[in-house]
C-alpha atoms as a PDB file:
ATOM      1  CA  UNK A   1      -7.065  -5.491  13.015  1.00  0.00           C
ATOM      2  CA  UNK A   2      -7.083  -2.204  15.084  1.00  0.00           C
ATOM      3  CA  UNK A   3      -9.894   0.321  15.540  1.00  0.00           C
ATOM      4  CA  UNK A   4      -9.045   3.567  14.324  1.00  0.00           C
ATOM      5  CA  UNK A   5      -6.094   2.827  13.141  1.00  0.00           C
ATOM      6  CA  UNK A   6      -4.161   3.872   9.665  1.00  0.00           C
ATOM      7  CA  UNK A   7      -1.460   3.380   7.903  1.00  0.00           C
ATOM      8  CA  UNK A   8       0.577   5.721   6.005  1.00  0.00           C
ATOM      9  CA  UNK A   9       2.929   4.057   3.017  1.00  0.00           C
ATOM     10  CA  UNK A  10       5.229   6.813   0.718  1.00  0.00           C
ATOM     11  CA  UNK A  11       6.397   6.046  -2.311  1.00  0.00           C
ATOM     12  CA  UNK A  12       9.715   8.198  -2.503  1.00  0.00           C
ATOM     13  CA  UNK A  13      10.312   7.019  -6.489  1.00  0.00           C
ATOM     14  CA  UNK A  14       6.808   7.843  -7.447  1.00  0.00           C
ATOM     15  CA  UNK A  15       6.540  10.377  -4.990  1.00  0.00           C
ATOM     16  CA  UNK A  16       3.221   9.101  -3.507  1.00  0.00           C
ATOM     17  CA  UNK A  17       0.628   8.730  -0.717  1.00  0.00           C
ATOM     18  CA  UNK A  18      -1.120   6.062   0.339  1.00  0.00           C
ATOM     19  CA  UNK A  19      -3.291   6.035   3.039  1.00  0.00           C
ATOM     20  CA  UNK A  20      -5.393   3.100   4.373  1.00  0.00           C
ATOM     21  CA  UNK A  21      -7.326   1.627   7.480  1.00  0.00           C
ATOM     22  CA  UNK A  22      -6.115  -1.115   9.382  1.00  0.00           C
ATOM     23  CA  UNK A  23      -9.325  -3.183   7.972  1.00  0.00           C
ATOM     24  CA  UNK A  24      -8.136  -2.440   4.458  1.00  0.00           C
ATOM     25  CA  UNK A  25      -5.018  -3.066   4.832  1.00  0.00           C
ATOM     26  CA  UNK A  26      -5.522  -6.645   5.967  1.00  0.00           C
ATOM     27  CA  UNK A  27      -8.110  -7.084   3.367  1.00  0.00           C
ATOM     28  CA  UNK A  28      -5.739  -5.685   0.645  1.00  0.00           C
ATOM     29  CA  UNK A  29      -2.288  -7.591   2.124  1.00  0.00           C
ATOM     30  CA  UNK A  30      -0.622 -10.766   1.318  1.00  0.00           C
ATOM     31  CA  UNK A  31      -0.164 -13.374   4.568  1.00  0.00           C
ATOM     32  CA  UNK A  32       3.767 -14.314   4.424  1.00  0.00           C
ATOM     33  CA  UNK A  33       2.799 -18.118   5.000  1.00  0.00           C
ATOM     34  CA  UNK A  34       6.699 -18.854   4.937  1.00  0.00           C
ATOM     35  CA  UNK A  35      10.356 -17.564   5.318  1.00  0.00           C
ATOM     36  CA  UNK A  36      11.704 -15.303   8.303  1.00  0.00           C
ATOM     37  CA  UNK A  37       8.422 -13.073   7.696  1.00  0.00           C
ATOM     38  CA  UNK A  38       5.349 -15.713   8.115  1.00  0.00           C
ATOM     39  CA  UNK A  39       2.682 -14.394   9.411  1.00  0.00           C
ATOM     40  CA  UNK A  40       3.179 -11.011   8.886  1.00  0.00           C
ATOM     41  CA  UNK A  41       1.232  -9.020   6.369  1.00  0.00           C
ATOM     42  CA  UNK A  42       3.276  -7.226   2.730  1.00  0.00           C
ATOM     43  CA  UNK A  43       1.594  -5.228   0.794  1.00  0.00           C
ATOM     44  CA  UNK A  44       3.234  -3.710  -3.470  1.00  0.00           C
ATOM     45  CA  UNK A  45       1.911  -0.387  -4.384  1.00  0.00           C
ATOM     46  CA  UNK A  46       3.786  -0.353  -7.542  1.00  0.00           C
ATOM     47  CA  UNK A  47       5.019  -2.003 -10.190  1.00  0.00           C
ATOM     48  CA  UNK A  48       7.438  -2.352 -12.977  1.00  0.00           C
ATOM     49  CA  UNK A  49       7.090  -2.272 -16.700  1.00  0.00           C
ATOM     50  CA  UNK A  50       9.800  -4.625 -18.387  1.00  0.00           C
ATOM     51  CA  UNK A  51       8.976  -3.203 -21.749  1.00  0.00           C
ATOM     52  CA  UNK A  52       9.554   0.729 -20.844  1.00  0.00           C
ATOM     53  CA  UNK A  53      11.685  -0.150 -17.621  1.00  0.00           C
ATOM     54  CA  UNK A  54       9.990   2.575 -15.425  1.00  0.00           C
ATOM     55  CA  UNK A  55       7.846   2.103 -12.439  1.00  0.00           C
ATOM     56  CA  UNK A  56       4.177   2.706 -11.888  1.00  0.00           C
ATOM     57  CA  UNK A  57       1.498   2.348  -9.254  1.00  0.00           C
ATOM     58  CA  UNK A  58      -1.140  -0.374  -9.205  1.00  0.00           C
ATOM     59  CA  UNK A  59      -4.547   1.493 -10.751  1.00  0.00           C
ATOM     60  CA  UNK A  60      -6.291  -0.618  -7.802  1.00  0.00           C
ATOM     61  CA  UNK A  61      -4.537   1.527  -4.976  1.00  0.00           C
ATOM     62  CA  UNK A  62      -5.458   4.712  -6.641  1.00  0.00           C
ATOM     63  CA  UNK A  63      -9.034   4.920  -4.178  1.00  0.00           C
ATOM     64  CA  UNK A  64      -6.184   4.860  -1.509  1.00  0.00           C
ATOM     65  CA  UNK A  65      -4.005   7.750  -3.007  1.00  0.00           C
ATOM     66  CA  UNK A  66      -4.187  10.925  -0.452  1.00  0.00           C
ATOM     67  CA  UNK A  67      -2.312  13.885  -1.369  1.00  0.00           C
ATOM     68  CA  UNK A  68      -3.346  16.895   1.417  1.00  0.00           C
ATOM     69  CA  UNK A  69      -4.234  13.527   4.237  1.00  0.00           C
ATOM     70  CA  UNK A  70      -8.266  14.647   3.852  1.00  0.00           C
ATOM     71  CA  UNK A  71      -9.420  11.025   4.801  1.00  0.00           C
ATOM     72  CA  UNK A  72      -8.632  11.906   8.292  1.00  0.00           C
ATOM     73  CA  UNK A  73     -10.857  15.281   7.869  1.00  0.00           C
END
């Protein structure tokens, strides 16, 4: 975990904006415990509705949705 640090995800299908701190982000993440990625963090802002086949972000991101990037104001 960094100090003052942020990361910046875009969702180019959904055409969103997530920002986050470097503490949320590791408190949000999944630990890869195996595979060529252990030990590094993943994180799915969206999901995908098998009934209606279209894709839609998690409702428990949405405090992380930034449009104009005002959490840095």
């Amino acid at each position: 975990m960094r100090q003052n640090y942020f990361f910046v995800f875009y969702s180019s299908r959904l055409d969103k904006i997530w920002v986050m701190s470097s503490e949320e982000f590791c408190n949000e993440s999944n630990l890869n415990k195996t595979g060529k990625n252990a030990g590094k963090r993943s994180i799915w802002f969206n999901g995908r509705s098998k009934k209606t086949m279209t894709e839609h972000a998690y409702p428990r991101f949405d405090k992380y949705f930034d449009v104009d990037f005002s959490r840095f104001r």
